[in-house]
Each structure stands twice: as structure tokens, then as C-alpha cells.
C-alpha atoms as a PDB file:
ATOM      1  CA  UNK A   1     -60.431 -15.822  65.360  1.00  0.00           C
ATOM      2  CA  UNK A   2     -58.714 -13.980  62.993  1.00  0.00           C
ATOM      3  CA  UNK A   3     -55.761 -12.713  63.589  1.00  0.00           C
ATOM      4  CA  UNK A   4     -54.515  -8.484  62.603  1.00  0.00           C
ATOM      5  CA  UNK A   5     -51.888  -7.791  60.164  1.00  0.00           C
ATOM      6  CA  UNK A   6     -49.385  -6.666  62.586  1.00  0.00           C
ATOM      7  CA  UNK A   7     -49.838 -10.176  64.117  1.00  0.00           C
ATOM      8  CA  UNK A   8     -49.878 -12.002  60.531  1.00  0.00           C
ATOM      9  CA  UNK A   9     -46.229  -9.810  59.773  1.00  0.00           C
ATOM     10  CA  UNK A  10     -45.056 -10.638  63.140  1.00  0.00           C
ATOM     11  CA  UNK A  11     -45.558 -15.078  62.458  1.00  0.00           C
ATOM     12  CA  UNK A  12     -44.313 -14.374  59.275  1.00  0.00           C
ATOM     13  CA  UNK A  13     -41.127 -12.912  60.574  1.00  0.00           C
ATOM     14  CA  UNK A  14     -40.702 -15.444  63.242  1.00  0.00           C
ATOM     15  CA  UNK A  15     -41.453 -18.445  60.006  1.00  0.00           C
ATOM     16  CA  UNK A  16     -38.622 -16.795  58.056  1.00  0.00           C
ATOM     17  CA  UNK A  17     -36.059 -17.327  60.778  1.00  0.00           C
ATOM     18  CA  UNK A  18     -37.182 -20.491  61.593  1.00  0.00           C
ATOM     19  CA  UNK A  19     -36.715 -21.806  58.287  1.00  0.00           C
ATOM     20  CA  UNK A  20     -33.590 -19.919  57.812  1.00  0.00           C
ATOM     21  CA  UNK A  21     -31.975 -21.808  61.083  1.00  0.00           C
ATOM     22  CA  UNK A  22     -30.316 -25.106  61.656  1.00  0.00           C
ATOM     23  CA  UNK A  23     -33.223 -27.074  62.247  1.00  0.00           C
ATOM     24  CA  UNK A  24     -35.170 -28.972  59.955  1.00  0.00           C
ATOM     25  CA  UNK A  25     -38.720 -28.860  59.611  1.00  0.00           C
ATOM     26  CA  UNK A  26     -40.197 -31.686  57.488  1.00  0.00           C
ATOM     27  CA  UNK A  27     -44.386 -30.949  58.909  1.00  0.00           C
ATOM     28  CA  UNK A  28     -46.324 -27.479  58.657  1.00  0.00           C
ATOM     29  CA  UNK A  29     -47.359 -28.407  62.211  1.00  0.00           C
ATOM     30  CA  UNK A  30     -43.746 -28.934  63.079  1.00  0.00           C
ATOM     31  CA  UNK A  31     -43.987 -24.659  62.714  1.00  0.00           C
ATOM     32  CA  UNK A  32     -47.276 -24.277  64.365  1.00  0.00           C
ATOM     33  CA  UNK A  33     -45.768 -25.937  67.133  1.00  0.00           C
ATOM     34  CA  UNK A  34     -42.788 -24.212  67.331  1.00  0.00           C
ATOM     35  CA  UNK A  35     -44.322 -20.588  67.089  1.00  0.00           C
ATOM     36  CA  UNK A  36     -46.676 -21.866  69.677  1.00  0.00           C
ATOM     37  CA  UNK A  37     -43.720 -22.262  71.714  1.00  0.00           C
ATOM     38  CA  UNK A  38     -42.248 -18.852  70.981  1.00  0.00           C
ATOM     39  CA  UNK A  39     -45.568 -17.293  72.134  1.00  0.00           C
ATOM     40  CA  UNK A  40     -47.228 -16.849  68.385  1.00  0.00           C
ATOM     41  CA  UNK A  41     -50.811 -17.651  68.304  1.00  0.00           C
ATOM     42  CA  UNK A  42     -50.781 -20.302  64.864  1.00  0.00           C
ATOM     43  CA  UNK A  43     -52.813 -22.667  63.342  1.00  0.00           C
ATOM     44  CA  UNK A  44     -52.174 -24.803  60.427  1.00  0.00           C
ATOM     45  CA  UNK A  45     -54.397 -23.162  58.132  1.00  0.00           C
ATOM     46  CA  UNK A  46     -52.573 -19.788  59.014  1.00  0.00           C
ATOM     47  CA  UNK A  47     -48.940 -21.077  58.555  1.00  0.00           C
ATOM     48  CA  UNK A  48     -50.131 -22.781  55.625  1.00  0.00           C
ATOM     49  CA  UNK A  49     -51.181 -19.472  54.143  1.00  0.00           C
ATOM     50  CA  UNK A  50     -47.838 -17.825  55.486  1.00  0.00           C
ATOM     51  CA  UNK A  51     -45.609 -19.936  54.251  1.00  0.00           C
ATOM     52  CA  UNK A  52     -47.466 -19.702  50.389  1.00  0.00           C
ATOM     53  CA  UNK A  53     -47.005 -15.534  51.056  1.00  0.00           C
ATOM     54  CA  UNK A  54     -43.755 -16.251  51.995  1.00  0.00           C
ATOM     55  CA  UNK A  55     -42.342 -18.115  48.648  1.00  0.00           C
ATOM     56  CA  UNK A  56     -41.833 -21.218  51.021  1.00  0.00           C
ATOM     57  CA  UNK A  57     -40.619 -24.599  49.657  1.00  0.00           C
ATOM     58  CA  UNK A  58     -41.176 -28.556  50.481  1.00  0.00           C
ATOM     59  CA  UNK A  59     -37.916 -29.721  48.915  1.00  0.00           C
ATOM     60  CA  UNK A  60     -36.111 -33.555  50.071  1.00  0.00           C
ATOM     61  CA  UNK A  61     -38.704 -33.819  52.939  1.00  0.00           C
ATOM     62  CA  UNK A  62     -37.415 -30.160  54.435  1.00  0.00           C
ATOM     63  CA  UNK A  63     -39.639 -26.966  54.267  1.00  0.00           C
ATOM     64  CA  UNK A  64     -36.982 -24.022  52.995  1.00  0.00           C
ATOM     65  CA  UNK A  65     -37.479 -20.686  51.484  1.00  0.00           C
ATOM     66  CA  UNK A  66     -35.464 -17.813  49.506  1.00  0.00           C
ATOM     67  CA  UNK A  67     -35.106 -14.227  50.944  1.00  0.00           C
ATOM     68  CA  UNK A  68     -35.968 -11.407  48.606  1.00  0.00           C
ATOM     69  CA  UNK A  69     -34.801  -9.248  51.130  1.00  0.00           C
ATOM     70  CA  UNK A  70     -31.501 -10.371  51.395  1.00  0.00           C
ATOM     71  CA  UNK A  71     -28.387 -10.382  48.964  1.00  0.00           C
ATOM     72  CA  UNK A  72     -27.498 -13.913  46.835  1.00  0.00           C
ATOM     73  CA  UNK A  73     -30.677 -15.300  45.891  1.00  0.00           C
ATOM     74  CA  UNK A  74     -29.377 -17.490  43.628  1.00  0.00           C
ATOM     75  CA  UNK A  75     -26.040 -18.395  46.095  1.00  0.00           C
ATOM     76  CA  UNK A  76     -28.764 -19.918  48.315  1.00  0.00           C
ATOM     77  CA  UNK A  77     -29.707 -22.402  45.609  1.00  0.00           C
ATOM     78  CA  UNK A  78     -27.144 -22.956  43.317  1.00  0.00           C
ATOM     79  CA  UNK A  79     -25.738 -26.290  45.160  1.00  0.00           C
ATOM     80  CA  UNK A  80     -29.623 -27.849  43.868  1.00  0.00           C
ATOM     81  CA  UNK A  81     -28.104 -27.126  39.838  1.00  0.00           C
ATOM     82  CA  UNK A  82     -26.234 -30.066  38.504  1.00  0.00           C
ATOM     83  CA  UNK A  83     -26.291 -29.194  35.190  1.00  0.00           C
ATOM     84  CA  UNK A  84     -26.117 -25.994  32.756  1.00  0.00           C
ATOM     85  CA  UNK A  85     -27.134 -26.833  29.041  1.00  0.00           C
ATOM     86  CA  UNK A  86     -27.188 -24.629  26.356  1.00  0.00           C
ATOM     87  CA  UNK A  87     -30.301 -24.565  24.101  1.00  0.00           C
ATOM     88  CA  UNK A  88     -30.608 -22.859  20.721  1.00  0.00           C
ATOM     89  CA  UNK A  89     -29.850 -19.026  20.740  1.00  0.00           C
ATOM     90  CA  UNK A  90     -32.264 -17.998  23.478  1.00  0.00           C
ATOM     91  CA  UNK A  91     -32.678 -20.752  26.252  1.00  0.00           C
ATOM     92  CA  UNK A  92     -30.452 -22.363  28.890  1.00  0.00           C
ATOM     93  CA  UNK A  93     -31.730 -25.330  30.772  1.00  0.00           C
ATOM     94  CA  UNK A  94     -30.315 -26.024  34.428  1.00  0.00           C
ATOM     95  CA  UNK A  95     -30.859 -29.529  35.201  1.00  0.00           C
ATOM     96  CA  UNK A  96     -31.714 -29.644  39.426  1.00  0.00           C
ATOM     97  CA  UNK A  97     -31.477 -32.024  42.040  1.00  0.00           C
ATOM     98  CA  UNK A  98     -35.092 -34.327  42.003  1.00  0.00           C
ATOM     99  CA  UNK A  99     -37.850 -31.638  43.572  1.00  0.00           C
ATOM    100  CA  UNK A 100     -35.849 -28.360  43.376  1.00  0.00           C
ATOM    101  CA  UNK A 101     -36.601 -26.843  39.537  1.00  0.00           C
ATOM    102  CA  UNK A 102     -39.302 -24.681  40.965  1.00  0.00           C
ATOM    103  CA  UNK A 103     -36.413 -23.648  44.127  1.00  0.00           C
ATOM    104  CA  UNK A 104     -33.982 -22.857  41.240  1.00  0.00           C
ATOM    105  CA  UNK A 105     -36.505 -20.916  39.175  1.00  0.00           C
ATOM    106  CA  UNK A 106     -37.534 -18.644  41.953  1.00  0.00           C
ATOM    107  CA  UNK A 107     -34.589 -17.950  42.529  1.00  0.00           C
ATOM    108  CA  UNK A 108     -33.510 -16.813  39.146  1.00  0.00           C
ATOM    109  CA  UNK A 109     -36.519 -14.475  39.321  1.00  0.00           C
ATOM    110  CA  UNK A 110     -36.184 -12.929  42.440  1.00  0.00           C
ATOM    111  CA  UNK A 111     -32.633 -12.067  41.614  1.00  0.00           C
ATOM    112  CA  UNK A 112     -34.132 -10.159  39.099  1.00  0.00           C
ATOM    113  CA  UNK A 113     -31.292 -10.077  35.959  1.00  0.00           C
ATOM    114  CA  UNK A 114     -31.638  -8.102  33.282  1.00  0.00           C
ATOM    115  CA  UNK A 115     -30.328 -10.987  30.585  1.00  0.00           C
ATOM    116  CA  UNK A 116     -33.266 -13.208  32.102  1.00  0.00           C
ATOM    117  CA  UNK A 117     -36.900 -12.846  30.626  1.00  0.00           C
ATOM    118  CA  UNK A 118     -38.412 -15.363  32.333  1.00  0.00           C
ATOM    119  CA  UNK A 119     -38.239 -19.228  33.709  1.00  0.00           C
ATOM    120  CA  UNK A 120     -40.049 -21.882  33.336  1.00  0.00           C
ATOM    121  CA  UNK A 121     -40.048 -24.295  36.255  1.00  0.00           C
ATOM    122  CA  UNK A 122     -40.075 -28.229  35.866  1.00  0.00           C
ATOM    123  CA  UNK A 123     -39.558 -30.773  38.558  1.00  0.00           C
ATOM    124  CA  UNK A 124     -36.000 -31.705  38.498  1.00  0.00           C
ATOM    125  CA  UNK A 125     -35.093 -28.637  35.551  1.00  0.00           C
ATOM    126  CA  UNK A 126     -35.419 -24.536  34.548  1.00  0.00           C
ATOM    127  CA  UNK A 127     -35.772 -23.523  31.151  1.00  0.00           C
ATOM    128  CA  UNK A 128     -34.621 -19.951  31.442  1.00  0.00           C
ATOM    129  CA  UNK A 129     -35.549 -17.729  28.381  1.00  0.00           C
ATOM    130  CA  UNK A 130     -33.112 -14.933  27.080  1.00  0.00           C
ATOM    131  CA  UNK A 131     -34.404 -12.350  24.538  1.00  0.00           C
ATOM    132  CA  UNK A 132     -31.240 -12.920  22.042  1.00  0.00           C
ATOM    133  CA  UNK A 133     -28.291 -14.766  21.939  1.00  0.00           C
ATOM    134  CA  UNK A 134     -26.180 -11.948  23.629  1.00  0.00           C
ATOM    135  CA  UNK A 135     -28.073 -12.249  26.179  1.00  0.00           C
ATOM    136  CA  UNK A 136     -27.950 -15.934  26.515  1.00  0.00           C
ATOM    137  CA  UNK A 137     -24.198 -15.792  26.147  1.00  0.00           C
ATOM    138  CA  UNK A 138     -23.923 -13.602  29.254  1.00  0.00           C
ATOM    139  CA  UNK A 139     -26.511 -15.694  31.630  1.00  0.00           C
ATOM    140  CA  UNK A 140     -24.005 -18.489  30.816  1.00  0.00           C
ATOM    141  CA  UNK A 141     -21.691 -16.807  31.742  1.00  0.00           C
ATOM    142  CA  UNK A 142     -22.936 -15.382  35.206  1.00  0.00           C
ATOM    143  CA  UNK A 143     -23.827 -18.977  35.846  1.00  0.00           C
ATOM    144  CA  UNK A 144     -20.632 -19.983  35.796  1.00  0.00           C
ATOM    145  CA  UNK A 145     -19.386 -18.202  38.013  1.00  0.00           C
ATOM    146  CA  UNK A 146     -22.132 -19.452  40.396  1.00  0.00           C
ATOM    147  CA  UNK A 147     -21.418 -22.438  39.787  1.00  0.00           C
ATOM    148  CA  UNK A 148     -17.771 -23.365  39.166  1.00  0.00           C
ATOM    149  CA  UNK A 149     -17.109 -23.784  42.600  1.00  0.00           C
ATOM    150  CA  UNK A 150     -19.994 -26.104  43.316  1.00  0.00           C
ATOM    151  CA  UNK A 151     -18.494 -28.667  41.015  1.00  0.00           C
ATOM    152  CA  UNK A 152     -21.248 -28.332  38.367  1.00  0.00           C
ATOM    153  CA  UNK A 153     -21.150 -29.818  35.039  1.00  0.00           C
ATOM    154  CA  UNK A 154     -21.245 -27.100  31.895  1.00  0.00           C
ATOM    155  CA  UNK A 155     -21.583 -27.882  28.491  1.00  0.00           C
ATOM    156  CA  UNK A 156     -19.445 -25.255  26.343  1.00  0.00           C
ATOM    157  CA  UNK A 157     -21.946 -23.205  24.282  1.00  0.00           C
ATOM    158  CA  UNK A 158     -19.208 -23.495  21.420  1.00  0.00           C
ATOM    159  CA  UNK A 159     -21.559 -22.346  18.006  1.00  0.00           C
ATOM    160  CA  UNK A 160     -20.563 -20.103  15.209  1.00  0.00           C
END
């Protein structure tokens, strides 16, 4: 049966906070079974659909999402970067914990910065393109500041 959209918006709110919380959820069904509990009619099929609408993430055995809706995106995900590598004038490369590239890259979209033109998502890495070198220099930059608190290693973009 299938279910309205006020329902479907309803399980998708509820899937949000549950993989916001404290608890890890490693199984799809792990959800279903926990919105069963909650009183939110779910199947598998419907949670699996949810969580895809939902920008929802398998990464080290845990399902886990970003929030477009709420402020530092990238905050969220910036412990998964353990590396920020300059490439030529236009490209920086974030090398990620094993699994999280495509975590990292949504990220970087969602929060939606002007100096970014796009990503490009590996397993374990981002390449993220700048339109100039300006551009570049400032993403670096930004990153930094992310970053400098997580301990992450940053190779000096240093070029005349």
C-alpha cells in the first residue's frame, strides 16, 4: 500500500533524527524497525528510497547523512579529511578516511561556495575544481580553517 506524501515527509523526518542521534545504525532494517517502533508504517523498500532522497550515507559500517537544512555542512565532515593537496592552478584534492570521499564531496556541494565549481567524488579522495587560481587560493584557505583544529595535514601551496 502506498503510502501519501504527508506520510513519506513525516518517515523522512523521523529518519533524519534518527540518524542524527547517538545510536548507530549499521542495517536499513535496523530503521524500519525502529520507525516501526515509533508508530511509522515502513518497509525496506520505502526507507531504502528515503534514505537515497535524503542524501543518506553507508560510511565504516554506520548509515549517516548531512543536513542541508542546517548550518556547517562541511563541520559535520571535516574530521573524515586527512589530507589537503594542492593541484595545479585550479584543483585541490582532500584525501578522506577509506569510504568517505563521496561524504566529503557532498558536503562541499551542499555548502554551496562560491570559489567551488564542482567535486568530483572518489572512494577515499575529492578532487574539487576552482575556476582560476584565485579561487583555488581562497578554498585553501577556507579549508584551513576547517581543518586546523582537526589535526589535518596541509601541504603549503607555495608557487610563484
Amino acid at each position: 500500500m502506498p503510502s501519501s506524501r504527508k506520510d513519506r515527509e513525516k518517515r523522512r523526518l523521523e529518519i533524519v533524527k534518527i540518524l542524527q542521534g547517538d545510536e548507530p545504525f549499521s542495517q536499513q532494517q535496523e530503521i524500519v524497525e525502529k520507525l516501526r517502533e515509533m508508530g511509522f508504517p515502513a518497509t525496506q523498500s520505502s526507507v531504502s528510497r528515503d534514505m537515497a532522497e535524503i542524501g543518506a550515507f553507508r560510511f565504516n559500517n554506520r548509515w549517516v547523512m548531512t543536513a542541508k537544512d542546517r548550518g556547517g555542512v562541511f563541520e559535520k565532515v571535516a574530521r573524515y579529511v586527512k589530507e589537503v593537496r594542492t593541484v595545479g592552478s585550479h584543483l585541490n584534492l582532500l584525501v578522506t578516511e577509506p569510504g568517505a570521499g563521496a561524504l566529503v564531496s557532498q558536503a562541499i556541494e551542499e555548502s554551496e561556495w562560491d570559489e567551488v565549481e564542482g567535486t568530483v567524488a572518489g572512494l577515499n579522495s575529492v578532487l574539487v575544481l576552482t575556476r582560476e587560481a584565485l579561487f583555488q587560493k581562497l578554498l585553501s584557505q577556507r579549508l584551513q580553517l576547517y581543518l586546523s583544529d582537526d589535526g589535518v595535514e596541509k601541504e603549503a601551496s607555495e608557487s610563484s
